[in-house]
Protein backbone atom coordinates (compact mmCIF):
# COMPACT_ATOMS: atom_id res chain seq x y z
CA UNK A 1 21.50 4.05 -5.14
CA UNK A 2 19.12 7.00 -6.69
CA UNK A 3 18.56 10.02 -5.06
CA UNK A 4 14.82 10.09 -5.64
CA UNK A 5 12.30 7.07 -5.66
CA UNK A 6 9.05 7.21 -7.15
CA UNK A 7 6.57 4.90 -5.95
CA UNK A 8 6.51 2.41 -8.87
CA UNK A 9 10.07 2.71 -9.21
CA UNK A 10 9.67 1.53 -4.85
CA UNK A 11 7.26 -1.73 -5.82
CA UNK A 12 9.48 -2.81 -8.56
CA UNK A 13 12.12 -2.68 -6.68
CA UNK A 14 10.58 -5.09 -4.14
CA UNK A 15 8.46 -7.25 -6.40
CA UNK A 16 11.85 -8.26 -8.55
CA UNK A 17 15.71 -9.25 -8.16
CA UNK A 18 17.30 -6.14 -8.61
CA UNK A 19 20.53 -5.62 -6.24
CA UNK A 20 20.55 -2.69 -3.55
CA UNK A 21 24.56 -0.55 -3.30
CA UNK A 22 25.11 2.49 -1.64
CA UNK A 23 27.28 5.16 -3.14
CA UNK A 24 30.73 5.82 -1.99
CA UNK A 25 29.24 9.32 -0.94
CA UNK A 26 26.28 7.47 0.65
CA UNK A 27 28.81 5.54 2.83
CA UNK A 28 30.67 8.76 3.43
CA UNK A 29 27.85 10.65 5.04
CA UNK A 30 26.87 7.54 7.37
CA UNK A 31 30.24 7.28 8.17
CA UNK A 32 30.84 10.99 8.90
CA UNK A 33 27.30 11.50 10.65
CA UNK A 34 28.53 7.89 12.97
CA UNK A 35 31.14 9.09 14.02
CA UNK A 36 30.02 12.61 14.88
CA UNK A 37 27.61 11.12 17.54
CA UNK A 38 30.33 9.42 18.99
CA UNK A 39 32.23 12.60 19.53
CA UNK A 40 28.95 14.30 20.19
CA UNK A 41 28.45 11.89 22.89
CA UNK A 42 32.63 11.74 24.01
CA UNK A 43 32.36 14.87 24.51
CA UNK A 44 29.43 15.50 26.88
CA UNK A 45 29.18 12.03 28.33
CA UNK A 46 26.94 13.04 31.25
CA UNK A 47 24.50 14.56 28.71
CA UNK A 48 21.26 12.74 28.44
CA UNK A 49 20.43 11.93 24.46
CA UNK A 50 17.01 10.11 24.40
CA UNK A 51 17.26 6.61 23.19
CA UNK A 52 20.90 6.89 23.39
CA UNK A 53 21.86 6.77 26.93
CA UNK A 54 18.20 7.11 28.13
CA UNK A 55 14.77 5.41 28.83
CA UNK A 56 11.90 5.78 25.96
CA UNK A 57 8.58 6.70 25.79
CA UNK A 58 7.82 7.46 29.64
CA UNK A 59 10.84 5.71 30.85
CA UNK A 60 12.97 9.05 29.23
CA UNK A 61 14.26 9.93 32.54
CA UNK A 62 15.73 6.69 33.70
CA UNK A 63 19.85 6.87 32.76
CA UNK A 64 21.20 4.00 31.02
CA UNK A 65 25.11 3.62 32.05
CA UNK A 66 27.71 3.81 29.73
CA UNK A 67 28.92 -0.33 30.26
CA UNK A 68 25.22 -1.34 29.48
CA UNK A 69 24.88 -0.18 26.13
CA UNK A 70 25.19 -2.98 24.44
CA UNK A 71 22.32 -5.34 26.19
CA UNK A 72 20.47 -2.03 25.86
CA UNK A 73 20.05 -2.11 22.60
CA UNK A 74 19.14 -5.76 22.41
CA UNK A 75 16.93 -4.74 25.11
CA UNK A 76 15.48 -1.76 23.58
CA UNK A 77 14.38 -4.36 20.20
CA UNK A 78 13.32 -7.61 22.10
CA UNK A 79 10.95 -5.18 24.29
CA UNK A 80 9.56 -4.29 21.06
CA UNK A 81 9.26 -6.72 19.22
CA UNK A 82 5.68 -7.94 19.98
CA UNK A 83 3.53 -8.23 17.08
CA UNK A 84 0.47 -10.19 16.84
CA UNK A 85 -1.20 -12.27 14.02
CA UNK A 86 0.21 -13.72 10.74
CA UNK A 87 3.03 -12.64 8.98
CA UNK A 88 2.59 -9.65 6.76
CA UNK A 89 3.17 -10.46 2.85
CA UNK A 90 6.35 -11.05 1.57
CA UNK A 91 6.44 -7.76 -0.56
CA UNK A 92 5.18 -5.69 2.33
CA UNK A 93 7.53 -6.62 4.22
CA UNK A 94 10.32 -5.80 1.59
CA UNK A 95 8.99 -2.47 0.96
CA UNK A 96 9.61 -1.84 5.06
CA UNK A 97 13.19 -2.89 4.26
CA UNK A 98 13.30 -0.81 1.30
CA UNK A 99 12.11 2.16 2.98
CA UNK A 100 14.28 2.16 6.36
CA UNK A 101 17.37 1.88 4.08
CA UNK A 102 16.37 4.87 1.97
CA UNK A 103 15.95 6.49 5.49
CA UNK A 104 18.96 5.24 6.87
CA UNK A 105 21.31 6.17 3.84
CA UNK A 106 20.52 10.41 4.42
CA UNK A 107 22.85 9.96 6.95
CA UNK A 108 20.53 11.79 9.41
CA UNK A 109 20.60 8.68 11.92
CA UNK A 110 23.64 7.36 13.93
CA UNK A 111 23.42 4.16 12.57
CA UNK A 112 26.65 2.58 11.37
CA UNK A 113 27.43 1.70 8.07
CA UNK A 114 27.64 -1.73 8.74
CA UNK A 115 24.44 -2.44 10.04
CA UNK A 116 22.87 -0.34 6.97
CA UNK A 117 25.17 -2.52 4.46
CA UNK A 118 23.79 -5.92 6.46
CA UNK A 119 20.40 -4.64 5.95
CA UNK A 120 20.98 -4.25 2.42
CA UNK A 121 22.29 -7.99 2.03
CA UNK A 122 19.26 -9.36 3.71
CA UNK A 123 17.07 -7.89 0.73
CA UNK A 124 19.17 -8.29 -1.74
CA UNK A 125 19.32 -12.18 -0.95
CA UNK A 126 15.77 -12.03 -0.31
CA UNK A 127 15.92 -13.48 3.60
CA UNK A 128 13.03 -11.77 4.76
CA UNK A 129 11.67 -11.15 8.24
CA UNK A 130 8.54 -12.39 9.51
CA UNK A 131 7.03 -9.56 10.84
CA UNK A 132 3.11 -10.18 12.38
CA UNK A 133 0.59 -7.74 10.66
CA UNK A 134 -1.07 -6.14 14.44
CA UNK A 135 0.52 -3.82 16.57
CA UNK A 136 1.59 -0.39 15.08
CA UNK A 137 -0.06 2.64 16.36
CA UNK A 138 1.71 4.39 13.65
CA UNK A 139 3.36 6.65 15.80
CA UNK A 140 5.95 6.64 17.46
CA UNK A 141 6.27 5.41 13.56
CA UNK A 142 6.21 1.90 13.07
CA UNK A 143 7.87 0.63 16.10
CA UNK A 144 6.60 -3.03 16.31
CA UNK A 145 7.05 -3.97 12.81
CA UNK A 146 10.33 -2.49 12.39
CA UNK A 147 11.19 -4.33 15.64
CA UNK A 148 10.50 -7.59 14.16
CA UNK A 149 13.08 -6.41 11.24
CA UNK A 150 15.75 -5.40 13.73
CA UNK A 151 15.21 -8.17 15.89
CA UNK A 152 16.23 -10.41 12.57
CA UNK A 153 19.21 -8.17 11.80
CA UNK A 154 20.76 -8.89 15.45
CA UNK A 155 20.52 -13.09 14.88
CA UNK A 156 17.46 -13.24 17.13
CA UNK A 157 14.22 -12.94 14.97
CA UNK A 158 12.85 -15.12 12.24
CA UNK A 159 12.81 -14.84 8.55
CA UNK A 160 11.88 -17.01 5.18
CA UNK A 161 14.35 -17.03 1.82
CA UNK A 162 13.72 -16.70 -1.37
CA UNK A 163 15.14 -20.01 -2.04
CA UNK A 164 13.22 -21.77 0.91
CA UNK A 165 9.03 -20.41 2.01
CA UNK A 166 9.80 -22.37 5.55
CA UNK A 167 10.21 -20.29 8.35
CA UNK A 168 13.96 -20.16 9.90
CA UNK A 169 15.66 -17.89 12.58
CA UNK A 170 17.49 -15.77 10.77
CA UNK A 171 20.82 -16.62 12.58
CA UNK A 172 20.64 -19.85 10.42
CA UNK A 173 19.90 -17.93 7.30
CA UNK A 174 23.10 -15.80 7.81
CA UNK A 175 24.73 -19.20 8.00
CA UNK A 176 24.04 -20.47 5.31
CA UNK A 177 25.19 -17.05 3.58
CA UNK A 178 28.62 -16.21 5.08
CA UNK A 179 27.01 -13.40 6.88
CA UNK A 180 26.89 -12.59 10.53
CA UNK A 181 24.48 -11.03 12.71
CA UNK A 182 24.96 -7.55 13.21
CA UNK A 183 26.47 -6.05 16.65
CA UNK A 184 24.65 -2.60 17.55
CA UNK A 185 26.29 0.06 19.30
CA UNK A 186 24.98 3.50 21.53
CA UNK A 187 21.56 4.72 19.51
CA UNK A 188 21.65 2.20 16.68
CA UNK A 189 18.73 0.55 18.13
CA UNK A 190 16.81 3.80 18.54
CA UNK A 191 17.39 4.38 14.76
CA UNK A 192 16.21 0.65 13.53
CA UNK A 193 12.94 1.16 15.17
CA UNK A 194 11.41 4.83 14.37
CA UNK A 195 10.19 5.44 10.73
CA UNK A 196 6.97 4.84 8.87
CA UNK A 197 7.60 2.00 6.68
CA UNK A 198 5.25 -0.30 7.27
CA UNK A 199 2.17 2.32 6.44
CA UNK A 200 4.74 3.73 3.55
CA UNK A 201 5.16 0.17 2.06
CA UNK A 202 1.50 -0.31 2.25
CA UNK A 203 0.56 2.80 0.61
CA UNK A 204 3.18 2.12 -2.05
CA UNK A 205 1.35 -0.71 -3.25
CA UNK A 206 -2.40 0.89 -2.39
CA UNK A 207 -1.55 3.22 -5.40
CA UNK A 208 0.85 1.14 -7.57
CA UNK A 209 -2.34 -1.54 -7.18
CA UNK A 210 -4.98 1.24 -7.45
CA UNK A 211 -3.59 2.68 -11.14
CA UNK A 212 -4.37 -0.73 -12.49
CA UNK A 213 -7.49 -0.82 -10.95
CA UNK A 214 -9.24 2.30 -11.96
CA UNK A 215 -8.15 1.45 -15.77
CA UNK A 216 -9.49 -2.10 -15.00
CA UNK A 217 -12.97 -0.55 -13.67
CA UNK A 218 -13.20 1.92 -16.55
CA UNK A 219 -13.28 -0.83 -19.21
CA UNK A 220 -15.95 -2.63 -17.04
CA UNK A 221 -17.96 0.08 -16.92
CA UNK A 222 -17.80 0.44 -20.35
CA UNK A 223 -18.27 -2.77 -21.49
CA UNK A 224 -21.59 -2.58 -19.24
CA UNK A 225 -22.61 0.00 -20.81
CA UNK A 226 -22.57 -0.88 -24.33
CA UNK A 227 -23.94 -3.99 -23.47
CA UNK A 228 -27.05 -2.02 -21.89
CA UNK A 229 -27.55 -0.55 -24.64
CA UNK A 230 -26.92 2.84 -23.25
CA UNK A 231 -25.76 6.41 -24.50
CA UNK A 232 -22.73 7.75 -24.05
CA UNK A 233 -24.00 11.21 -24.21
CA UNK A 234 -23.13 11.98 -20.38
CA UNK A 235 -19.44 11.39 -21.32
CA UNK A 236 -19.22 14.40 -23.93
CA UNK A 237 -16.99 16.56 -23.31
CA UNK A 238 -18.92 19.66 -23.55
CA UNK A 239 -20.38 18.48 -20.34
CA UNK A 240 -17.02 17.36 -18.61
CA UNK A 241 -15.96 20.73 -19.53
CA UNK A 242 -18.98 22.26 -17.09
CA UNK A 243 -17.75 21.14 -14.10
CA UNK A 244 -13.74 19.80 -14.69
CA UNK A 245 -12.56 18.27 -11.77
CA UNK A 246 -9.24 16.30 -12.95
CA UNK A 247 -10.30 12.93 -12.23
CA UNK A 248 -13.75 13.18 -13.67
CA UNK A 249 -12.95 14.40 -16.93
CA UNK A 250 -9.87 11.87 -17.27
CA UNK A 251 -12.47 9.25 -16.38
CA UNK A 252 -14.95 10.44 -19.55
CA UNK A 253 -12.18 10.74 -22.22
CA UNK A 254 -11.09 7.42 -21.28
CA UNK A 255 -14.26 5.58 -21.36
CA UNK A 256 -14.72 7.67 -25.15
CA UNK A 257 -11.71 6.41 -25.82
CA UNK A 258 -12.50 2.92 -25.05
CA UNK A 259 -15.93 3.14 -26.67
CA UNK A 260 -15.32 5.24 -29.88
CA UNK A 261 -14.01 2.41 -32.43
CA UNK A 262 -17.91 1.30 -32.64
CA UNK A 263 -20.37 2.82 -31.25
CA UNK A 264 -19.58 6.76 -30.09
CA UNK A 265 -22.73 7.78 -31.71
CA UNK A 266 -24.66 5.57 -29.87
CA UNK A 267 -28.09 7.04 -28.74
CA UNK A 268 -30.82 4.34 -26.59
CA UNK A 269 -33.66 6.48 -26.92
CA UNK A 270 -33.82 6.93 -23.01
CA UNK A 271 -34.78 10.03 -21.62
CA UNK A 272 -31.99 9.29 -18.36
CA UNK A 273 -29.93 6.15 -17.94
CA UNK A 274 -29.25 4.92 -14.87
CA UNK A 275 -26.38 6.62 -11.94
CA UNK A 276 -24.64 3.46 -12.45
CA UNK A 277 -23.90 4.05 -15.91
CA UNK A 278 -24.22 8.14 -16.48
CA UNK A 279 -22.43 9.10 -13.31
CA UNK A 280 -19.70 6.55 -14.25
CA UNK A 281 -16.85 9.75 -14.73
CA UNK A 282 -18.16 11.16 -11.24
CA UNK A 283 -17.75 8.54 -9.29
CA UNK A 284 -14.72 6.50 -10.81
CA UNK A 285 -12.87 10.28 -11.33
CA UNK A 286 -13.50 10.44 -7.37
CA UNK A 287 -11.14 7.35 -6.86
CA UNK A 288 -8.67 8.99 -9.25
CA UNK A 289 -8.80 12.22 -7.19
CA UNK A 290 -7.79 10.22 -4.22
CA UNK A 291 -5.16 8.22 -6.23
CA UNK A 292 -3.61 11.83 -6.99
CA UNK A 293 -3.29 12.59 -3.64
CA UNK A 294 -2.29 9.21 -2.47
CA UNK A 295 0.67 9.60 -5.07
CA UNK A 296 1.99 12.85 -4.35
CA UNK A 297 2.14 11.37 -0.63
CA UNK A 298 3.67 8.28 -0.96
CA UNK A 299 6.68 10.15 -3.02
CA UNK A 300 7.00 11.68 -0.49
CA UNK A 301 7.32 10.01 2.04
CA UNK A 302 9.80 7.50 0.42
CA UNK A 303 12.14 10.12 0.26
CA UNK A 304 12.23 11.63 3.26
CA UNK A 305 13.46 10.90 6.76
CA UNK A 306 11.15 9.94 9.61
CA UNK A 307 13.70 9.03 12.44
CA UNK A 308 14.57 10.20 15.75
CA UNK A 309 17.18 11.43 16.96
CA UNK A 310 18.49 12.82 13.70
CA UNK A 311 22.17 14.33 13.37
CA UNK A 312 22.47 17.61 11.11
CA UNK A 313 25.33 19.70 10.21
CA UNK A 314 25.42 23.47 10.43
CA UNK A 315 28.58 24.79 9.54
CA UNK A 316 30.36 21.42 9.60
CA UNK A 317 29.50 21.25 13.35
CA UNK A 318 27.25 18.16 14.25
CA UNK A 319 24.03 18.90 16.10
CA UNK A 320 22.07 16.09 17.85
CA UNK A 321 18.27 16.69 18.15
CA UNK A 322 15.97 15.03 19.87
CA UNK A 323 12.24 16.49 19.56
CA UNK A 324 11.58 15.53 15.63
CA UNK A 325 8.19 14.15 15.26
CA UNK A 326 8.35 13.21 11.76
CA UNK A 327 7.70 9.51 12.69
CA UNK A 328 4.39 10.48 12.91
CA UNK A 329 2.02 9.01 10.42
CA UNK A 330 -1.18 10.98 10.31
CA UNK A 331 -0.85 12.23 6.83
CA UNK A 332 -0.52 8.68 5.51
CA UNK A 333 -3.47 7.52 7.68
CA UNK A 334 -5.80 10.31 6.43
CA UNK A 335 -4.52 9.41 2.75
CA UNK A 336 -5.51 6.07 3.55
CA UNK A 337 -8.65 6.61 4.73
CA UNK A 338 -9.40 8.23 1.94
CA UNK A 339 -8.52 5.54 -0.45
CA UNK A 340 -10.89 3.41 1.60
CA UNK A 341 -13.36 5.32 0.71
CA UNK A 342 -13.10 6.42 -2.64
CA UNK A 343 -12.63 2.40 -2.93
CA UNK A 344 -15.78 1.79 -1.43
CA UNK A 345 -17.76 3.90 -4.02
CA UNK A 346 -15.74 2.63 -6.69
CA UNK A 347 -16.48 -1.20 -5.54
CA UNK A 348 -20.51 0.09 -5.05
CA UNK A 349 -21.07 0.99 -8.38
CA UNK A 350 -19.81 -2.04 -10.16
CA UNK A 351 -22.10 -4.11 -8.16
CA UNK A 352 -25.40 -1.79 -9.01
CA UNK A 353 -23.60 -2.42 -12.90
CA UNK A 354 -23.75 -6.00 -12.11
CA UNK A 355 -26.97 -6.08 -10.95
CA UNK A 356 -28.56 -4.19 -14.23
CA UNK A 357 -26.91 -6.92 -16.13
CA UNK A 358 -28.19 -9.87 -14.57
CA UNK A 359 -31.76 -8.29 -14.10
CA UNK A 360 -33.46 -9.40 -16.75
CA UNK A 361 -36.09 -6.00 -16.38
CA UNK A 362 -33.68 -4.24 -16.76
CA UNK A 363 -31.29 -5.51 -19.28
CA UNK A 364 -33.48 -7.20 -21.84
CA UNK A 365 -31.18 -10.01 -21.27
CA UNK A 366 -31.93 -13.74 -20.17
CA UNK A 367 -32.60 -13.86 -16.21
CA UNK A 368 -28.89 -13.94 -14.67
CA UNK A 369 -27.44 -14.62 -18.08
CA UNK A 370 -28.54 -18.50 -17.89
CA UNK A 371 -29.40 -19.85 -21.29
CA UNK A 372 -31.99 -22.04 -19.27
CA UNK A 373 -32.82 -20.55 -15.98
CA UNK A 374 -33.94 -22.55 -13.37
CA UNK A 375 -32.08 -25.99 -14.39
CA UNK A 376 -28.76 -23.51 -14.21
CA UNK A 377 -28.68 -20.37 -11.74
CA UNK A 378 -26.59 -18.69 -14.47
CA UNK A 379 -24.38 -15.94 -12.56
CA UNK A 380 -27.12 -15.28 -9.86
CA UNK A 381 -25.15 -16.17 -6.79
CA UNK A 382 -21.81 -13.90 -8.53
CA UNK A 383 -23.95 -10.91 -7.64
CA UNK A 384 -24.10 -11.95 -3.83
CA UNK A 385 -20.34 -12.33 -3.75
CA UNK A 386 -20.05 -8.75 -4.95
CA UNK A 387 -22.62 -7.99 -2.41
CA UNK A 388 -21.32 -9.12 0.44
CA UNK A 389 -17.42 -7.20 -0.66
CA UNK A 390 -19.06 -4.42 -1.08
CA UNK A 391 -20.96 -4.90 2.33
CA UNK A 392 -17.97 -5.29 4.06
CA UNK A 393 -15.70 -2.52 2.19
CA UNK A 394 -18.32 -0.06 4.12
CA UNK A 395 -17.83 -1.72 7.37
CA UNK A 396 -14.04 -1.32 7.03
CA UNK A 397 -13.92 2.08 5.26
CA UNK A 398 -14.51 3.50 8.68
CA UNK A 399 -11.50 6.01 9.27
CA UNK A 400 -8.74 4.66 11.72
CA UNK A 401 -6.85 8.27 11.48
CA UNK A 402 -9.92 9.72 13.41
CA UNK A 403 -9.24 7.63 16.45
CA UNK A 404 -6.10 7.97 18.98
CA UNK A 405 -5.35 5.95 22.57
CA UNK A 406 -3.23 7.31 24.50
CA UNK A 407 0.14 5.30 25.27
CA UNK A 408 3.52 5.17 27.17
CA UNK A 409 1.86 6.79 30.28
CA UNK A 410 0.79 9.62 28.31
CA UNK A 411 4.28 10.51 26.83
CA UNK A 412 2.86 9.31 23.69
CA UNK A 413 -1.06 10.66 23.82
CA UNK A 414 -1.80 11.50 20.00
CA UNK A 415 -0.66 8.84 17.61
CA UNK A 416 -2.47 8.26 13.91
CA UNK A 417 -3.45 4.76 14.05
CA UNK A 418 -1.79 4.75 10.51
CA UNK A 419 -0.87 1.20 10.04
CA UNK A 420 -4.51 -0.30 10.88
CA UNK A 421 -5.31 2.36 8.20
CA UNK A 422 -3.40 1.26 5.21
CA UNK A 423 -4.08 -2.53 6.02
CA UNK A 424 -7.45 -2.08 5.72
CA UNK A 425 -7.90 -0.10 2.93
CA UNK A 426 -5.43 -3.11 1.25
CA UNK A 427 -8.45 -5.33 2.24
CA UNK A 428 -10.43 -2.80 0.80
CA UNK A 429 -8.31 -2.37 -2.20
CA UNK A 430 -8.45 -6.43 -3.15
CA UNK A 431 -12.03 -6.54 -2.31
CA UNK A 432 -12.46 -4.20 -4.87
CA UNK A 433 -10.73 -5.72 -7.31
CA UNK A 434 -12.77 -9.20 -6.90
CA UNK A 435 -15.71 -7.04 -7.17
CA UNK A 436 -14.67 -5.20 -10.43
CA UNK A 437 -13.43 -8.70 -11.91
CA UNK A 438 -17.33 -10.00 -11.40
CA UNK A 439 -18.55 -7.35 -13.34
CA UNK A 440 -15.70 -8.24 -16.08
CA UNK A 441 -17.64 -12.00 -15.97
CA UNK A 442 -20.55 -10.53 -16.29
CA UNK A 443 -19.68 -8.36 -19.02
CA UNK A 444 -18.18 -11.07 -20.86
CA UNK A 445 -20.73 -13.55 -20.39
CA UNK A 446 -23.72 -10.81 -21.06
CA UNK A 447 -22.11 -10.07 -24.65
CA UNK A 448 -22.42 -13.54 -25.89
CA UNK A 449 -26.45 -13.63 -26.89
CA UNK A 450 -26.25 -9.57 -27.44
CA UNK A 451 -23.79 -9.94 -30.60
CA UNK A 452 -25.38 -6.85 -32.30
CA UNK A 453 -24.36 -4.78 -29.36
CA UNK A 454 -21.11 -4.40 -30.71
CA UNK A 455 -17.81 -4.03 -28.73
CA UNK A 456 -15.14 -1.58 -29.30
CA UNK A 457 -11.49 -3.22 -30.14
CA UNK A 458 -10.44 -2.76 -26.45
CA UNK A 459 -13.52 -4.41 -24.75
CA UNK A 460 -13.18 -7.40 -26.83
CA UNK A 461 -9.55 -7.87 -26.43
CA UNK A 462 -10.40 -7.56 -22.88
CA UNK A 463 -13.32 -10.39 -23.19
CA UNK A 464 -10.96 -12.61 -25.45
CA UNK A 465 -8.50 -13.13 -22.75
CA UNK A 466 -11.03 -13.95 -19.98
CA UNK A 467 -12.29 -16.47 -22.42
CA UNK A 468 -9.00 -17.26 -23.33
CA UNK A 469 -8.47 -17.74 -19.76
CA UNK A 470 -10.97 -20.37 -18.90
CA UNK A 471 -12.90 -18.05 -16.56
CA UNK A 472 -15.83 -18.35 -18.69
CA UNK A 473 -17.01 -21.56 -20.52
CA UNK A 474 -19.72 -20.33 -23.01
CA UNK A 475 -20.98 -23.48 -24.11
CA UNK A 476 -22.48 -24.14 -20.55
CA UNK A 477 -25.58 -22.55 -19.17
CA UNK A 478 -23.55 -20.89 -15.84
């Protein structure tokens, strides 16, 4: 298995076939770091190692004895796993996988190499856990979700396969593969449940999603704007040059890109077009600002180690500690949030676009693009479905990493509300994208009785698939 994941290299990995195998060093360091937390823990038996031989959360004090491990563990997951709501999407739920066997691998954990090599089997034969979408505070990591996972692992939780969508306990599944649940020993359990990889899977496919988006908006926008009838004078890059924030100016050589092949010299005779259509590398170059960010966190994050307690080495002498708090997942619900935002902007202006082209005072075009309003409502009601997205992007784009409750008796009193974060900011995200796709049926449909306005190359590639595509039937009135 690589060293290093990048995210799209992480959502390919889970969206297709492609077989998980550790390393014959990668087994070596489990192997080595297992069995020096068993002689950590032979040696200083009376020592109390949280999650090992102790209570969590509050319960840290209470002593678990040394015949009980065992039903601890099971313990320790079934007590856990209590999620609430639907299942979480297939892929999501693979990414989690994913993610707490790139954790697992380092070595850093106690877990045993068999229960890491089971984990891999289950995704590389695509039996999948059914793990409910509500419950993470996203800290202590993801415990709930990754509950649900190890809860399947054991022979006790429920899953679906890629070769059957009904829902099965997983026991069964193993069955019917020659595999057999998996038998944890002292910490494993503690190890299965801390991490971040339900709000790293999430945020994995936020930006892997988001990059298609933005290049998906751009051509919108531009297609909306030749169609208008406007200049593309705002997009020079003398002006970029003024005030070059990253995003913005890769947002106006792409759109002169897009619109050179035919009309670059374009000039309306407008003294000042519209936000909607000047401001276009502003605002869109905001969402690739936060898509920047969102990528440099989500690398790392795949590729680092979240767990607690972690084993290290100093001087080839094994060291358990106890305190790390790298479950945590405030830096992935701030990125998040963040995305929500810059979504909510980027879903905002393509409905104002949308509404100048199906406003016939401001377009020039036929009411709604109906070639006989009033027997046909043309694309009317399309703008009220972007409407009420964009309505309720802003009522979700309300930061969840700015609120905290207070759990475990106050053992656990700051945690980042990550995972609500990056599930609703993917709400956001597909919102968006049904938003930006109206303006693409717009665009498309707009273009028909405006032939002189003439489209570059990539526009009407663009506009020859949706056509292509049925979306559009331009023989009818709507």
């Amino acid at each position: 298995m690589q060293d290093e994941m990048s995210y799209t290299e992480f959502v390919t990995l889970c969206q297709g076939r492609e077989k998980l195998e550790l390393t014959e060093e990668e087994k070596d360091v489990i192997t080595r770091s297992r069995r020096a937390f068993e002689g950590v823990l032979k040696a200083d038996p009376e020592k109390p190692y949280y999650g090992v031989n102790t209570g969590v959360g509050a319960l840290l004090n209470k002593r678990i004895p040394a015949h009980s491990m065992g039903e601890f563990q099971e313990n320790l997951i079934a007590s856990h796993a209590c999620g609430i709501g639907p299942s979480l999407d297939r892929e999501i739920v693979r990414g989690m996988m994913l993610h707490m066997i790139l954790n697992l691998k380092k070595g850093y954990s106690v877990i045993s190499l068999s229960t890491v090599e089971i984990l891999i089997e289950m995704f590389n034969r695509q039996i999948t856990p059914q793990v409910p979408e509500k419950g993470s505070l996203g800290a202590s990591g993801d415990l709930i979700p990754q509950a649900h996972i190890a809860l399947a692992l054991i022979g006790k939780g429920k899953v679906t396969c890629a070769n059957n969508n009904t829902v099965m306990d997983s026991k069964s599944a193993f069955r019917d593969c020659g595999l057999q649940p998996v038998r944890l020993e002292a910490g494993e359990a503690i190890a299965l449940l801390n991490g971040t990889s339900l709000m790293t899977s999430f945020l994995a496919f936020l930006v892997f999603h988001g990059d298609n988006l933005i290049e998906a908006a751009d051509v919108a926008a531009a297609a909306t704007t030749t169609i208008l009838g406007c200049d593309i004078q705002s997009y020079e890059d003398e002006i970029q040059s003024l005030r070059p924030h990253p995003g913005q100016s890769i947002t106006a050589l792409r759109l002169r890109n897009i619109l050179k092949a035919k009309n670059g010299d374009r000039e309306s005779g407008a003294l000042q077009g519209a936000y909607s259509l000047r401001c276009i590398p502003q605002v869109h170059g905001t969402f690739r600002e936060a898509l920047f960010k969102a990528r440099d966190t989500v690398n790392v994050e795949i590729n680092s180690f979240g767990g607690n307690p972690l084993i290290l080495f100093k001087d080839g002498r094994p060291r358990l500690l106890q305190g790390s708090g790298n479950f945590h997942g405030q830096i992935l619900a701030h990125t998040a949030d963040s995305l929500s935002i810059a979504l909510c902007s980027l879903a905002g202006i393509s409905e104002r676009r949308i509404e100048r082209l199906l406003n016939d005072k401001l377009s020039g075009l036929p009411p709604f693009l109906a070639k006989e309003g009033g027997l046909n409502t043309g694309l009317m009601i399309a703008q009220y479905a972007a409407a009420a997205l964009v309505s309720e992007n802003k009522t979700l784009s309300h930061p969840a990493s700015v609120d905290s409750i207070p759990v475990s008796a106050g053992q656990e009193d700051f945690v980042s509300m990550g995972a609500w974060a990056v599930r609703k900011a993917w709400e956001i995200l597909k919102n968006t994208e049904y938003v930006i796709a109206i303006e693409h049926l717009c665009a498309s449909q707009a273009s028909e009785p405006k032939e002189d306005r003439m489209l570059s190359e990539e526009i009407e590639r663009t506009y020859q698939r949706i056509r292509k595509g049925g979306f559009l039937d331009n023989e009818t009135d709507s």
